[in-house]
PDB file of N, CA and C in Angstrom:
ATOM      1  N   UNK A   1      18.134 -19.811   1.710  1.00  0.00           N
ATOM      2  CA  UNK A   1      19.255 -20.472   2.325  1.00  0.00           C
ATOM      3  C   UNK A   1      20.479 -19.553   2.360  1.00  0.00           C
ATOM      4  N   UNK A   2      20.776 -18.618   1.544  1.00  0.00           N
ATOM      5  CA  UNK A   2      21.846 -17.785   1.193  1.00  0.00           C
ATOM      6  C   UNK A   2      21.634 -17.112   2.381  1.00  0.00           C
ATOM      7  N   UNK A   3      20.336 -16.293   2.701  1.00  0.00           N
ATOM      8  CA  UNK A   3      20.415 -15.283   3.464  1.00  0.00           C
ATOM      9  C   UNK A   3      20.641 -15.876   4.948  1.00  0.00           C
ATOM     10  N   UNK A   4      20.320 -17.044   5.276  1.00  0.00           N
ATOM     11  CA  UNK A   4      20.708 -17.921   6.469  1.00  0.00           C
ATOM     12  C   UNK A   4      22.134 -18.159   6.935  1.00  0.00           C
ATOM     13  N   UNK A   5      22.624 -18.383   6.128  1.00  0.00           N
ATOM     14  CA  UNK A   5      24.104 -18.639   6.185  1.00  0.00           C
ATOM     15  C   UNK A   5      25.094 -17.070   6.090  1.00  0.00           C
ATOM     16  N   UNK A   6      24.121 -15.464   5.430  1.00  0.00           N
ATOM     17  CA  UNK A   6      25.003 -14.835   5.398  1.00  0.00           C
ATOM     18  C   UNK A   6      24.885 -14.010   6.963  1.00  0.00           C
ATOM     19  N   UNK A   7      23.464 -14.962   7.641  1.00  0.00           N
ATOM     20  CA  UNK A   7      22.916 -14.194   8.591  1.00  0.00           C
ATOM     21  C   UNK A   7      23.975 -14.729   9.979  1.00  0.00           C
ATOM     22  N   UNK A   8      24.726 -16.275   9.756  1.00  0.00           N
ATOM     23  CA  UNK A   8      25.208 -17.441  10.571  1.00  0.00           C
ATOM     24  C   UNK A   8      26.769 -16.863  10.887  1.00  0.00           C
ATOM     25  N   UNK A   9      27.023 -16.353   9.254  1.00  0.00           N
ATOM     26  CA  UNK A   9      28.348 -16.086   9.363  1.00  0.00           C
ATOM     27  C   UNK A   9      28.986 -14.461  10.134  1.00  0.00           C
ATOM     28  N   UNK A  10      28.287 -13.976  10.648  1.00  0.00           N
ATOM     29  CA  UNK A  10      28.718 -12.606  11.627  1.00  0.00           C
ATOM     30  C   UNK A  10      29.346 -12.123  10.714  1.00  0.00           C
ATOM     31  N   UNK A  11      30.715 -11.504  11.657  1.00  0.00           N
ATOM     32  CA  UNK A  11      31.440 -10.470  11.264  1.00  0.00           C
ATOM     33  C   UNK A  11      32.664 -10.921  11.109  1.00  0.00           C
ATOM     34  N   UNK A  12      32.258 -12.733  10.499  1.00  0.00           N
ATOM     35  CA  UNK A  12      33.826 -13.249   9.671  1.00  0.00           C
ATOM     36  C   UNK A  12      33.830 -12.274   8.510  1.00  0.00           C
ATOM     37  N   UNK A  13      33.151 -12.583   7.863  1.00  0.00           N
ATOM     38  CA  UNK A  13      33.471 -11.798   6.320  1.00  0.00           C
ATOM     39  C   UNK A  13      32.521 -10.290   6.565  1.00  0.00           C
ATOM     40  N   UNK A  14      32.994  -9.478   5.097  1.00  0.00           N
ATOM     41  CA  UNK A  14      32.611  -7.811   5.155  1.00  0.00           C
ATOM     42  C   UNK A  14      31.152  -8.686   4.228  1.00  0.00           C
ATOM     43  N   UNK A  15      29.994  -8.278   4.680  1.00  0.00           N
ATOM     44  CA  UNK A  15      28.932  -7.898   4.319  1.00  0.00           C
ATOM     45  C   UNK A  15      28.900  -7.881   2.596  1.00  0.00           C
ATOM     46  N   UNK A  16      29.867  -7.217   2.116  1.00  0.00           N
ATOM     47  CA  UNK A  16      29.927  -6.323   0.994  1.00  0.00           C
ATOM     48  C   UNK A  16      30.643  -7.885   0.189  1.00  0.00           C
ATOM     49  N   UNK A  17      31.319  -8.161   0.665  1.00  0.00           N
ATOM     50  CA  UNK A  17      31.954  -9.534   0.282  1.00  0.00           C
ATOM     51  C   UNK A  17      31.051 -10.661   0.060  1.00  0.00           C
ATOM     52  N   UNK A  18      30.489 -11.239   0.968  1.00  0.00           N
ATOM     53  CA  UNK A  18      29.826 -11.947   1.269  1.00  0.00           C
ATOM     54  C   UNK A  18      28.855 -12.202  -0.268  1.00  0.00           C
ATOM     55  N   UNK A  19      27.832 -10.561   0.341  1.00  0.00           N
ATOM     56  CA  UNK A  19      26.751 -10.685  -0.952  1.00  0.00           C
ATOM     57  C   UNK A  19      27.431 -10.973  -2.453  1.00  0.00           C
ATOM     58  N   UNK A  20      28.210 -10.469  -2.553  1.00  0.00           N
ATOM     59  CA  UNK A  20      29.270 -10.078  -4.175  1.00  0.00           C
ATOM     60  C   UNK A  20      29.119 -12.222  -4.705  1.00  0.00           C
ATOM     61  N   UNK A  21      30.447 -12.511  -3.628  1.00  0.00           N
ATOM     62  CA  UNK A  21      30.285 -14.209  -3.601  1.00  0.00           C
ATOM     63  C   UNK A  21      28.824 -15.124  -4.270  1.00  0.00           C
ATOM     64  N   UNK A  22      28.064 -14.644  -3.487  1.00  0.00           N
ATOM     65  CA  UNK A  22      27.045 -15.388  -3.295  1.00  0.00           C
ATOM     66  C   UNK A  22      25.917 -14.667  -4.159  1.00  0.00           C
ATOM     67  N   UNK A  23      26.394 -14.214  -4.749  1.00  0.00           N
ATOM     68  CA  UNK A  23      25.278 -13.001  -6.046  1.00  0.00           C
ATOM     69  C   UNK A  23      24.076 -12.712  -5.383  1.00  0.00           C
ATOM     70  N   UNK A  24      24.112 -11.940  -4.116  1.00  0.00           N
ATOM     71  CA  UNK A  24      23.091 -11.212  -3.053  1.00  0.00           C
ATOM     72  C   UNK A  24      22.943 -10.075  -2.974  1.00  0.00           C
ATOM     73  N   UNK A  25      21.857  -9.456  -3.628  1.00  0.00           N
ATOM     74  CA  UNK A  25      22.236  -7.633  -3.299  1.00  0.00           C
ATOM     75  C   UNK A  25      22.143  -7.679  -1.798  1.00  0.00           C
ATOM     76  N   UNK A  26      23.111  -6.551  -1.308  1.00  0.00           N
ATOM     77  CA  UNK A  26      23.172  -5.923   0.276  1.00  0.00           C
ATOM     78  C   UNK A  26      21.250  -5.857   0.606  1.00  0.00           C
ATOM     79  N   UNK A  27      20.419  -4.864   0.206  1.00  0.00           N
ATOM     80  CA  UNK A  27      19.387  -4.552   0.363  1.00  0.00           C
ATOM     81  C   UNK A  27      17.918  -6.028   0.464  1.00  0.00           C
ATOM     82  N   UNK A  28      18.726  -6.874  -0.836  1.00  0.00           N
ATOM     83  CA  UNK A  28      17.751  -7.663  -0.162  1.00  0.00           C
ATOM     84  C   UNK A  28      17.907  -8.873   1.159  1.00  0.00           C
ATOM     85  N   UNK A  29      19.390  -8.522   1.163  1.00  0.00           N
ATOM     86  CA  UNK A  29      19.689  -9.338   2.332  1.00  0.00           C
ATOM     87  C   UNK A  29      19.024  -8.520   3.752  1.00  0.00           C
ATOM     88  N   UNK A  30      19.040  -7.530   3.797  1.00  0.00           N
ATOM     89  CA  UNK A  30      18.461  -6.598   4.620  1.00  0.00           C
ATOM     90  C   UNK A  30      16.650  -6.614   4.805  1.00  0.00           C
ATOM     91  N   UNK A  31      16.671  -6.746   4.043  1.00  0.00           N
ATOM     92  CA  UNK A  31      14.957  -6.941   3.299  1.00  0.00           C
ATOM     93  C   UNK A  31      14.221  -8.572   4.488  1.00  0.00           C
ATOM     94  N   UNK A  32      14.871  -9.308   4.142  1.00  0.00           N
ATOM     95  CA  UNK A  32      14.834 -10.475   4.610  1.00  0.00           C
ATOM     96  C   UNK A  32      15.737 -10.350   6.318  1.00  0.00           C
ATOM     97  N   UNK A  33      16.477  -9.571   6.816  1.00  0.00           N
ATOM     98  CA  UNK A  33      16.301  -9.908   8.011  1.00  0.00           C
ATOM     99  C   UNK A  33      15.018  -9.097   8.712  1.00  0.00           C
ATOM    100  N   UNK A  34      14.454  -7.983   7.549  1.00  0.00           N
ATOM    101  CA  UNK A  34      13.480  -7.409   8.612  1.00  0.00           C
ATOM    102  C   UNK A  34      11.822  -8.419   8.021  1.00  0.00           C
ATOM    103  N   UNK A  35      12.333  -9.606   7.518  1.00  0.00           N
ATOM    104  CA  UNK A  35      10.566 -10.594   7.653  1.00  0.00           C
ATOM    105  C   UNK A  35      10.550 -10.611   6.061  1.00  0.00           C
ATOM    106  N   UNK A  36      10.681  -9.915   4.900  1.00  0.00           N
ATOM    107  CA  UNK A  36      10.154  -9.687   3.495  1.00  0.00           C
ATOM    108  C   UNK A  36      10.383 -11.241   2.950  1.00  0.00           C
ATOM    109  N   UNK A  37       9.846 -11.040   2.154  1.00  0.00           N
ATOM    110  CA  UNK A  37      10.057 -12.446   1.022  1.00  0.00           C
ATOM    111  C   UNK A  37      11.543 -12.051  -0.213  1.00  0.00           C
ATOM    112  N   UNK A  38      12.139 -12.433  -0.358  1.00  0.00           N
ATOM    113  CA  UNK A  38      13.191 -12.479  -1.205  1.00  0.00           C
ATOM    114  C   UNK A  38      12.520 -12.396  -2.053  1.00  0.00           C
ATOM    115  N   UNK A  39      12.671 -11.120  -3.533  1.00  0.00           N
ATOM    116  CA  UNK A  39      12.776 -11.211  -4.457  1.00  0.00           C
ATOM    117  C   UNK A  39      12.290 -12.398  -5.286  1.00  0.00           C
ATOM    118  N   UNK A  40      12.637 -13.279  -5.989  1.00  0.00           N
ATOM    119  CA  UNK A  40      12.764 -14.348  -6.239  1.00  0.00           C
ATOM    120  C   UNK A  40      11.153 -15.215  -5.709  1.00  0.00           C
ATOM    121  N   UNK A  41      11.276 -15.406  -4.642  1.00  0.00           N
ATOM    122  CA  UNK A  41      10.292 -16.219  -4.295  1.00  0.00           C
ATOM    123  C   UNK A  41       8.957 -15.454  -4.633  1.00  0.00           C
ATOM    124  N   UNK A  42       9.346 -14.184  -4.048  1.00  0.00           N
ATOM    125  CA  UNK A  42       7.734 -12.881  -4.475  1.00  0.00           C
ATOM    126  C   UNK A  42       7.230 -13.285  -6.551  1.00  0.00           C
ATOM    127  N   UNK A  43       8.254 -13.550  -6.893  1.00  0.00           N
ATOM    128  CA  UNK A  43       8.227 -13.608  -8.674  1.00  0.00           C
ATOM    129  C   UNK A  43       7.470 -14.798  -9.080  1.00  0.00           C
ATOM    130  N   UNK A  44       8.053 -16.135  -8.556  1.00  0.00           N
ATOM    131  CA  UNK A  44       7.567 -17.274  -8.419  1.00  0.00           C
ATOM    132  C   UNK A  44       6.546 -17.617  -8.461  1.00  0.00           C
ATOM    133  N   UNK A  45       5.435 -16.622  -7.140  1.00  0.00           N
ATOM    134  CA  UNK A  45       4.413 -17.312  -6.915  1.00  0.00           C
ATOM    135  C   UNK A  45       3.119 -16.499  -8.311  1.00  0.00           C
ATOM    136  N   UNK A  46       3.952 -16.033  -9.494  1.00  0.00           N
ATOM    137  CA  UNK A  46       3.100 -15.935 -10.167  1.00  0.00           C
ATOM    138  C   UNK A  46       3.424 -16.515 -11.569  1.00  0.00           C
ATOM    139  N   UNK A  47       2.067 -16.553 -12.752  1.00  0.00           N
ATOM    140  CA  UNK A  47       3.092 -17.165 -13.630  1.00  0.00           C
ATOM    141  C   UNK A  47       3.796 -15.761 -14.865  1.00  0.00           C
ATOM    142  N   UNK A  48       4.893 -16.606 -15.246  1.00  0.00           N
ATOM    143  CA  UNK A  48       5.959 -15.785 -16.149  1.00  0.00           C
ATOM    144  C   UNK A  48       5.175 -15.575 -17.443  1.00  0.00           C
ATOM    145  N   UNK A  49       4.717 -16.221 -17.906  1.00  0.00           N
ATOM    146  CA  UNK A  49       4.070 -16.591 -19.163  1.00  0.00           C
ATOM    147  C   UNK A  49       2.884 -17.802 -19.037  1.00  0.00           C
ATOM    148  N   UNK A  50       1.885 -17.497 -20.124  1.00  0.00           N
ATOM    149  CA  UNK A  50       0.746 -18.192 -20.005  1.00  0.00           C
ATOM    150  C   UNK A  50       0.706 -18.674 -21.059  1.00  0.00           C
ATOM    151  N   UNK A  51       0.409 -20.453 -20.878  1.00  0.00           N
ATOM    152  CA  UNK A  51       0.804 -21.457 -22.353  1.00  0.00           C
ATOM    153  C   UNK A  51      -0.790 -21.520 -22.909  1.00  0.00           C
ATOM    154  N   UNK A  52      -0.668 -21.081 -23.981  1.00  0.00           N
ATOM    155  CA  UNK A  52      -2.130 -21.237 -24.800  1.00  0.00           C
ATOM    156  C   UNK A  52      -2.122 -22.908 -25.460  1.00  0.00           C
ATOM    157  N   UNK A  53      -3.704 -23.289 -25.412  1.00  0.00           N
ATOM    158  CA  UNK A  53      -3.754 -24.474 -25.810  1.00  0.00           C
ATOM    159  C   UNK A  53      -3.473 -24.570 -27.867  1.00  0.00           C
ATOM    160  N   UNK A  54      -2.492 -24.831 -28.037  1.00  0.00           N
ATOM    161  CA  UNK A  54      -2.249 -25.326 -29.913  1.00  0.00           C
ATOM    162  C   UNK A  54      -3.878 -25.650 -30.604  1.00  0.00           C
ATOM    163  N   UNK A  55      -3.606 -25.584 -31.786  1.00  0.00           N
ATOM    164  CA  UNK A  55      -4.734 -26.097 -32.274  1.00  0.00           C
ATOM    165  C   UNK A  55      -5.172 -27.551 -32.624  1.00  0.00           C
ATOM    166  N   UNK A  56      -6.279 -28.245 -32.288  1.00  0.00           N
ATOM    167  CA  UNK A  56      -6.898 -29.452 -32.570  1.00  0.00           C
ATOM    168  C   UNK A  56      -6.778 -30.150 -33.946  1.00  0.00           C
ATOM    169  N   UNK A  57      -6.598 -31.739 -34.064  1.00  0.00           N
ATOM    170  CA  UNK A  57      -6.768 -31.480 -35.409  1.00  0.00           C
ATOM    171  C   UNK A  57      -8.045 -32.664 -35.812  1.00  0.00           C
TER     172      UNK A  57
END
């Protein structure tokens, strides 16, 4: 959604501004107008940590 709105807003605000605001690196905003998956979502689709089952009693 970030990158939608920084894509909506032209050449009201500096680029450099924009991302800073909205805690966006420049590059992955760039990343995402040429098709990539954001960061973030690429991380997501795996897991962080794997919950082991406790012991029975």
């Amino acid at each position: 959604m970030k990158y939608a709105w920084l894509a909506a807003q032209g050449n009201a605000y500096s680029l450099t501004e924009m991302c800073d605001v909205l805690d966006v690196g420049i590059n992955a905003n760039r990343d995402w107008k040429r098709g990539a998956k954001p960061d973030r979502k690429r991380r997501s689709n795996s897991p962080v940590f794997q919950v082991k089952p406790g012991p029975t009693a």
